[in-house]
N, C-alpha and C. Protein backbone atom coordinates (compact mmCIF):
# COMPACT_ATOMS: atom_id res chain seq x y z
N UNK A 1 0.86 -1.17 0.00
CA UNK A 1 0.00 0.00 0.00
C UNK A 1 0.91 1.24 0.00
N UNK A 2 0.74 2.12 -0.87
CA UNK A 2 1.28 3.52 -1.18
C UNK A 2 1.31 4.16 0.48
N UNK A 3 2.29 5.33 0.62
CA UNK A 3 2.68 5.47 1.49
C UNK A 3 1.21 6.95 1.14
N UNK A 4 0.85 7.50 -0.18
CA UNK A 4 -0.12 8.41 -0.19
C UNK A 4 -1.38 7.98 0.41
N UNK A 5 -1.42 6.66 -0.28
CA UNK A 5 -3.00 5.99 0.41
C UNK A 5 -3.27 6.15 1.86
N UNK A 6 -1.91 5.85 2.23
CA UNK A 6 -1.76 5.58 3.81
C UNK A 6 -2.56 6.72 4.69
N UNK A 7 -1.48 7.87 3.90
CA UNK A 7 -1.77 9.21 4.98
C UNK A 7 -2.90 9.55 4.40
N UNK A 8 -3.91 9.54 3.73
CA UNK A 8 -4.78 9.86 3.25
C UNK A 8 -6.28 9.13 4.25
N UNK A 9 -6.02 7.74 4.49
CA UNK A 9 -6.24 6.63 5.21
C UNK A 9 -6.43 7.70 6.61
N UNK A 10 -5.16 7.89 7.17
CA UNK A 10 -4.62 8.71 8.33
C UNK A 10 -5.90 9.55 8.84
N UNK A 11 -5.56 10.76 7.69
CA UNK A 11 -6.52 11.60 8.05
C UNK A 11 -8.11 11.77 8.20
N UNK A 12 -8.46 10.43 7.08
CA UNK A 12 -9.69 10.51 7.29
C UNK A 12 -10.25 9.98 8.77
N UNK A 13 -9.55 8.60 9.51
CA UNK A 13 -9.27 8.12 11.05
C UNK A 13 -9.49 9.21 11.66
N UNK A 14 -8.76 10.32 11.35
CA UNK A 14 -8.39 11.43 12.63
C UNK A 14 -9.46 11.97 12.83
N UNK A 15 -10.11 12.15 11.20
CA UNK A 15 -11.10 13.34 11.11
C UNK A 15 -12.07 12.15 11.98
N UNK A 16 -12.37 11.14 11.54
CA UNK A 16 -13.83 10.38 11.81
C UNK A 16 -13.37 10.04 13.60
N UNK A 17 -12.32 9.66 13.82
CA UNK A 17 -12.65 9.68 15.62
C UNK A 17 -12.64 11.27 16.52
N UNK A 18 -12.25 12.21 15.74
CA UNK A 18 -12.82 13.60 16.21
C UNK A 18 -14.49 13.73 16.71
N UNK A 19 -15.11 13.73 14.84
CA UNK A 19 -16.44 13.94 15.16
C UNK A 19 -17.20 12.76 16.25
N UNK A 20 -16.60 11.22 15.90
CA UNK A 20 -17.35 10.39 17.30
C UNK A 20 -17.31 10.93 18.55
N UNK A 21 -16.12 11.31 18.95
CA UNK A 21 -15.73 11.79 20.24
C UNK A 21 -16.53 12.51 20.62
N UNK A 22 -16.76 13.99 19.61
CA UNK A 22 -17.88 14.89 19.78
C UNK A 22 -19.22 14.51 19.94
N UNK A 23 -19.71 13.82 19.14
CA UNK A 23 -20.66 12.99 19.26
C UNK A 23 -21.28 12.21 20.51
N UNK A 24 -20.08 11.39 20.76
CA UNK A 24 -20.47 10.71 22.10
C UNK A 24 -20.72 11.62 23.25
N UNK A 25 -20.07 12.27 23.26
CA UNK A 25 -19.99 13.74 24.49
C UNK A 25 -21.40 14.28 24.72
N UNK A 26 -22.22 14.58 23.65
CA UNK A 26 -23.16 15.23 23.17
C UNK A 26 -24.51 13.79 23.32
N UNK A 27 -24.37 12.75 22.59
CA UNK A 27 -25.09 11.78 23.22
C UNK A 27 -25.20 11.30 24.54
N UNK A 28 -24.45 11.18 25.26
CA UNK A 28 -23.85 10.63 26.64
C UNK A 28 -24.80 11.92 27.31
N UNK A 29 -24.36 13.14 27.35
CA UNK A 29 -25.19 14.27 28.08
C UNK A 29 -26.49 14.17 27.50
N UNK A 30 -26.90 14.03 26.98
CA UNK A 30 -28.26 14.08 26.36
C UNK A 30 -28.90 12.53 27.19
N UNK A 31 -28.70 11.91 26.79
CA UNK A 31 -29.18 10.67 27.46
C UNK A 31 -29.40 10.75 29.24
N UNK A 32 -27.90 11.46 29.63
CA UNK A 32 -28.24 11.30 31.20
C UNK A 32 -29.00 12.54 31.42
N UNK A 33 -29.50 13.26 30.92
CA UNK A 33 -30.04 14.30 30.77
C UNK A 33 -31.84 13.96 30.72
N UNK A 34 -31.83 13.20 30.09
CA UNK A 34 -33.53 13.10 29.50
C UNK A 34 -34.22 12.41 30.56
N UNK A 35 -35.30 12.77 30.66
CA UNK A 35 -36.19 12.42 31.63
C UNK A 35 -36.29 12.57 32.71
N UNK A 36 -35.25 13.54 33.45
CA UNK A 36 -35.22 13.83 34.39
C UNK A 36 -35.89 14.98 35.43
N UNK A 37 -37.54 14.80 34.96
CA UNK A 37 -38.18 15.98 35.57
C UNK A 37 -38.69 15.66 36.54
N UNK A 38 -39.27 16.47 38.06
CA UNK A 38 -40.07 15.77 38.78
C UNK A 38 -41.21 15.64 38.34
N UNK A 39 -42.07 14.81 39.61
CA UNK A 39 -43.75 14.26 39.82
C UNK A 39 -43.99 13.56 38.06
N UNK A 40 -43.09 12.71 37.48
CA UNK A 40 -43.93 12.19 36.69
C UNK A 40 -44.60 10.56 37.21
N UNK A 41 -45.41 10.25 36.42
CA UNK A 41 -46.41 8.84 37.19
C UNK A 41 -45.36 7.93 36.25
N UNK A 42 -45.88 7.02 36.88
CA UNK A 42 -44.85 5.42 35.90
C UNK A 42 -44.98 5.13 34.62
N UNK A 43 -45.83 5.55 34.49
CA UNK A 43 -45.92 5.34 33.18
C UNK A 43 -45.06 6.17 32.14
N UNK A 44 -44.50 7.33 32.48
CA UNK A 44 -43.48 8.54 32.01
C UNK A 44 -42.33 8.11 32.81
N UNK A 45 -42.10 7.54 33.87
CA UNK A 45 -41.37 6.75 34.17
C UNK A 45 -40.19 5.68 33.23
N UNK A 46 -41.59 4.83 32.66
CA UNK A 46 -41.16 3.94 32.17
C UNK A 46 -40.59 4.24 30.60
N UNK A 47 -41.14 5.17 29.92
CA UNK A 47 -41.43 5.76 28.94
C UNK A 47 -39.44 6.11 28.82
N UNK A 48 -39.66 6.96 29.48
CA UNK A 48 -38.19 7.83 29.59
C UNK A 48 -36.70 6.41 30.15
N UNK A 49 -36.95 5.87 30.86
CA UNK A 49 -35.94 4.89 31.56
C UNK A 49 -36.10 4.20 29.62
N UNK A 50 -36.79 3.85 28.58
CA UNK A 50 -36.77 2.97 28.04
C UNK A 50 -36.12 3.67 26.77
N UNK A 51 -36.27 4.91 26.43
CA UNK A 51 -35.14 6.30 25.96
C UNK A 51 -34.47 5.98 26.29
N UNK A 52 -34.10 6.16 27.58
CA UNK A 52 -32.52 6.39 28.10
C UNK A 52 -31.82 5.50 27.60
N UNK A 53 -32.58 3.92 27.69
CA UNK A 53 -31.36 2.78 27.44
C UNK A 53 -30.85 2.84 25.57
N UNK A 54 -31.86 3.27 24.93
CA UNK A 54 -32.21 3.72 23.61
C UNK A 54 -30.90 4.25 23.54
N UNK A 55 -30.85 5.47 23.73
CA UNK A 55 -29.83 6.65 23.34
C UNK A 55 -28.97 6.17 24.18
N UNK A 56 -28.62 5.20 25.38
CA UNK A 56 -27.33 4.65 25.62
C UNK A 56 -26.48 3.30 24.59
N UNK A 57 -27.44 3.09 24.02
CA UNK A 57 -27.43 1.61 23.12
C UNK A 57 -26.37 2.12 21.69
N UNK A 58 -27.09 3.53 21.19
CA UNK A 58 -26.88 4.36 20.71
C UNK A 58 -24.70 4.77 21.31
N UNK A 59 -25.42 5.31 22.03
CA UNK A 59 -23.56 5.98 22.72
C UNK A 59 -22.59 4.23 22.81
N UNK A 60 -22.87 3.44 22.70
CA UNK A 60 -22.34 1.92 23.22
C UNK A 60 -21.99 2.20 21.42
N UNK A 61 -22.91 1.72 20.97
CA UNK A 61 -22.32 1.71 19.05
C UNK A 61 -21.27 2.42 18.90
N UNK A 62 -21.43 3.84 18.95
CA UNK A 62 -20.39 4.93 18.51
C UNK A 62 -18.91 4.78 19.50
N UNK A 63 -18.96 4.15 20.76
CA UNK A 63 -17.83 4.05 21.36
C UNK A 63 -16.96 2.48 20.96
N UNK A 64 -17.74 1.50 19.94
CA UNK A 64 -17.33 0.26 19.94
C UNK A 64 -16.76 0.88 18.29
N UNK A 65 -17.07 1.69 17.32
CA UNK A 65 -16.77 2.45 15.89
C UNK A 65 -15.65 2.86 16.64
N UNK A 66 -15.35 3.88 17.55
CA UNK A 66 -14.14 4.64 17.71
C UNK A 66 -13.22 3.75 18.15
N UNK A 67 -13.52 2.30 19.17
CA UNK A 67 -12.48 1.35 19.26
C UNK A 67 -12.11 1.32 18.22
N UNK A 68 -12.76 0.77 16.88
CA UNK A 68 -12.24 0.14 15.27
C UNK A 68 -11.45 1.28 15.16
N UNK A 69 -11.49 2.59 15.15
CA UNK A 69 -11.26 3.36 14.42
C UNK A 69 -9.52 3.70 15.26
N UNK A 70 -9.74 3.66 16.31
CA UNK A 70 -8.10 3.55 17.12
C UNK A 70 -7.21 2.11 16.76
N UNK A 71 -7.79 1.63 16.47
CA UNK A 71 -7.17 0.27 15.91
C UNK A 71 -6.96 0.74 14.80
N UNK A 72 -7.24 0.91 13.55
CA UNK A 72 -7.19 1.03 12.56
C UNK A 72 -5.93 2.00 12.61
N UNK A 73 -5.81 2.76 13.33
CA UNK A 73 -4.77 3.82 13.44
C UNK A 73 -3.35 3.13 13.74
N UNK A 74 -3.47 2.32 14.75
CA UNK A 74 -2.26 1.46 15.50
C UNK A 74 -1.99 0.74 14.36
N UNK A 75 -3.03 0.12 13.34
CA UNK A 75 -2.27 -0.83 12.37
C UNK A 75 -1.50 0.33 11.27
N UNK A 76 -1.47 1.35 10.85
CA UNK A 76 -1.14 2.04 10.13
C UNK A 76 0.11 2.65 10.66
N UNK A 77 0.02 2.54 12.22
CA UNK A 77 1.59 3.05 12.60
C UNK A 77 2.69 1.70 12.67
N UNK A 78 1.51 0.65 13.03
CA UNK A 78 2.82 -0.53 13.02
C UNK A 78 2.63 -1.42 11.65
N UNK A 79 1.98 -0.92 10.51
CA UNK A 79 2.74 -1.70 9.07
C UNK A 79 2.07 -2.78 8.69
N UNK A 80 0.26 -2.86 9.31
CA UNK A 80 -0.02 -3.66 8.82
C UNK A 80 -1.53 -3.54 8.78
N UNK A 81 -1.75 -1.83 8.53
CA UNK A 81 -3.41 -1.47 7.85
C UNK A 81 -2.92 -1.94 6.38
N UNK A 82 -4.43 -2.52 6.63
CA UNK A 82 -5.32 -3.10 5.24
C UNK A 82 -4.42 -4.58 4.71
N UNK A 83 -4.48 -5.35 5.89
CA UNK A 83 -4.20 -6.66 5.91
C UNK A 83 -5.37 -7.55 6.93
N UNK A 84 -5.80 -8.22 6.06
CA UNK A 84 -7.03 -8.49 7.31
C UNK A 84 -6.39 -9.37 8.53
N UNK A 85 -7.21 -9.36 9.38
CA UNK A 85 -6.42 -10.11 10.47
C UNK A 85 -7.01 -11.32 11.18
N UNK A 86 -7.79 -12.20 9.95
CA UNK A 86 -8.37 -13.01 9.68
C UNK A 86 -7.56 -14.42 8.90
N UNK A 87 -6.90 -13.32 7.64
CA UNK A 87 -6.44 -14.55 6.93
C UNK A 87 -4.81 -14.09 6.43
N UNK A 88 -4.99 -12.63 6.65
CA UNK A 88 -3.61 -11.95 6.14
C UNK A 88 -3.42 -11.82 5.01
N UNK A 89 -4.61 -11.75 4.17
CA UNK A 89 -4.45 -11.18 2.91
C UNK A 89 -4.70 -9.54 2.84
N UNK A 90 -4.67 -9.20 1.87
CA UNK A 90 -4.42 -7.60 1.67
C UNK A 90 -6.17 -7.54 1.40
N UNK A 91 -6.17 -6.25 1.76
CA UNK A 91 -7.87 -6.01 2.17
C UNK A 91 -7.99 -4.98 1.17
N UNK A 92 -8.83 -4.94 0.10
CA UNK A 92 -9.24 -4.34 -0.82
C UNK A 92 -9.22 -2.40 -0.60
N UNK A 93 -7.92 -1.57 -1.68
CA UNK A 93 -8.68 -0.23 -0.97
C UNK A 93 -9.93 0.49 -1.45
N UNK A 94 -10.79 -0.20 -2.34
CA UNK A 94 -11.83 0.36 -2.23
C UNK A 94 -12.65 0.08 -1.13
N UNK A 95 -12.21 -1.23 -0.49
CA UNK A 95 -12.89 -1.39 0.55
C UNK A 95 -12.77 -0.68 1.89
N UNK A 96 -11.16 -0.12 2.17
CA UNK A 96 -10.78 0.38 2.81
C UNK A 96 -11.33 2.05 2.80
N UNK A 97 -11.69 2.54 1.25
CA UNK A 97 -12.06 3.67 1.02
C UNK A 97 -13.64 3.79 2.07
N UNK A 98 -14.61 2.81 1.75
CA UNK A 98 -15.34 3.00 1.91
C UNK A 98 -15.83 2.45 3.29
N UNK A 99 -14.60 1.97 3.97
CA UNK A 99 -14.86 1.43 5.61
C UNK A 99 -13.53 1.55 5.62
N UNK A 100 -12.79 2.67 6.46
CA UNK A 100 -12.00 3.11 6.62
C UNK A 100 -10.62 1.78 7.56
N UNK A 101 -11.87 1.86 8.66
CA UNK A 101 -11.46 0.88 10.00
C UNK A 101 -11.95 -0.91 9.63
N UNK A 102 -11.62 -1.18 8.46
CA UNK A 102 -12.17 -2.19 8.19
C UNK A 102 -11.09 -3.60 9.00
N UNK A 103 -11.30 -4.62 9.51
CA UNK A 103 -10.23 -5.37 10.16
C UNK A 103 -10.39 -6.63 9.22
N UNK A 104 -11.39 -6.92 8.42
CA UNK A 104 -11.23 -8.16 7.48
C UNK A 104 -11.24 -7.92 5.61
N UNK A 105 -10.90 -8.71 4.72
CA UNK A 105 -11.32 -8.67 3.26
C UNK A 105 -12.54 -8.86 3.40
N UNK A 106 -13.74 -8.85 2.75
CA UNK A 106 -14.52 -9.28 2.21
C UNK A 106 -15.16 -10.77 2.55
N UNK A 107 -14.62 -11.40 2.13
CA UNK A 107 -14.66 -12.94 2.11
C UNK A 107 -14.66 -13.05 3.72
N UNK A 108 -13.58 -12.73 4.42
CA UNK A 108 -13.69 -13.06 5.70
C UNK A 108 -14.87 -12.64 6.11
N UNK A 109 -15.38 -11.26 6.13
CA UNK A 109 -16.17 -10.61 6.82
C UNK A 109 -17.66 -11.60 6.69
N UNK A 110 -18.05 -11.73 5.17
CA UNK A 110 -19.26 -12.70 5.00
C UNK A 110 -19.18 -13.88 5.85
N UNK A 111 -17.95 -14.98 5.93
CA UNK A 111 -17.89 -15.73 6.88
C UNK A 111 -18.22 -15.89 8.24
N UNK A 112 -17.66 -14.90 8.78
CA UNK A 112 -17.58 -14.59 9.65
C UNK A 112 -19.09 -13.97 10.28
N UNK A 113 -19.65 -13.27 9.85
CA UNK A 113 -20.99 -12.92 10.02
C UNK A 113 -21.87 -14.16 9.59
N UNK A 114 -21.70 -14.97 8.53
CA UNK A 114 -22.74 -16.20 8.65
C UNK A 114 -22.55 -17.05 10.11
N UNK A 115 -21.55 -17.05 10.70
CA UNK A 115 -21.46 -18.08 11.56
C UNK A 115 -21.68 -17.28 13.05
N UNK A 116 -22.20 -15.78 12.79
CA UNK A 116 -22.75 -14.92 13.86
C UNK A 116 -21.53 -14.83 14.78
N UNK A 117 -20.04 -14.66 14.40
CA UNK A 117 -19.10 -14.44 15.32
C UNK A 117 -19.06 -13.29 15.06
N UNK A 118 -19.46 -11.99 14.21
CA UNK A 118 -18.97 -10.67 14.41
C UNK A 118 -20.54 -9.87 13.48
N UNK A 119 -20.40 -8.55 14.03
CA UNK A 119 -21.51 -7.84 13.83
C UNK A 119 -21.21 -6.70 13.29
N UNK A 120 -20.05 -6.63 13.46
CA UNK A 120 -19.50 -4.59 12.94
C UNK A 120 -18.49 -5.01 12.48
């Protein structure tokens, strides 16, 4: 892989775990935030506690993307982004274009999801 692809690779990582970060910050307060008014009955109770876990389910996704996405970074400093780490073949860069933090080829990934060992 071109050393242009690479840093190109780089920056888009940087840019995309910026905005998560922001993101999560902004979800995370919002979530512990909601529903928190007095005298409501249980039923607004329940309503809001079932939000909350919603928009925490929500903040859980975006913090398990920014794991990929710090990984993806570590393989690019130690020499071995866009090698899957499945079979060790070279991982497609259109694929890489279009899933930046990708950790398998193709082939692996379908596998791997038929047999319900991975989800993201």
């Amino acid at each position: 892989m071109d050393a242009k692809f690479l840093e190109s690779q780089k920056e888009v990582l940087l840019k995309m775990r910026d905005e998560i970060r922001q993101k999560l910050k902004e979800k995370y307060n919002d979530a512990m935030s909601f529903g928190n008014e007095e005298g409501q009955d249980s039923a607004d109770e329940a309503y809001n506690l079932y939000s909350k876990n919603i928009m925490l389910g929500r903040v859980e996704t975006d913090a398990l993307k920014l794991n990929l996405i710090d990984q993806a970074l570590k393989r690019i400093e130690d020499g071995t982004y866009g090698v899957c780490i499945e079979c060790g073949c070279d991982i497609e860069e259109k694929r890489l274009k279009y899933v930046p933090f990708a950790r398998y080829c193709v082939d692996c990934k379908s596998e791997l999801e038929k047999k319900g060992l991975i989800k993201m």
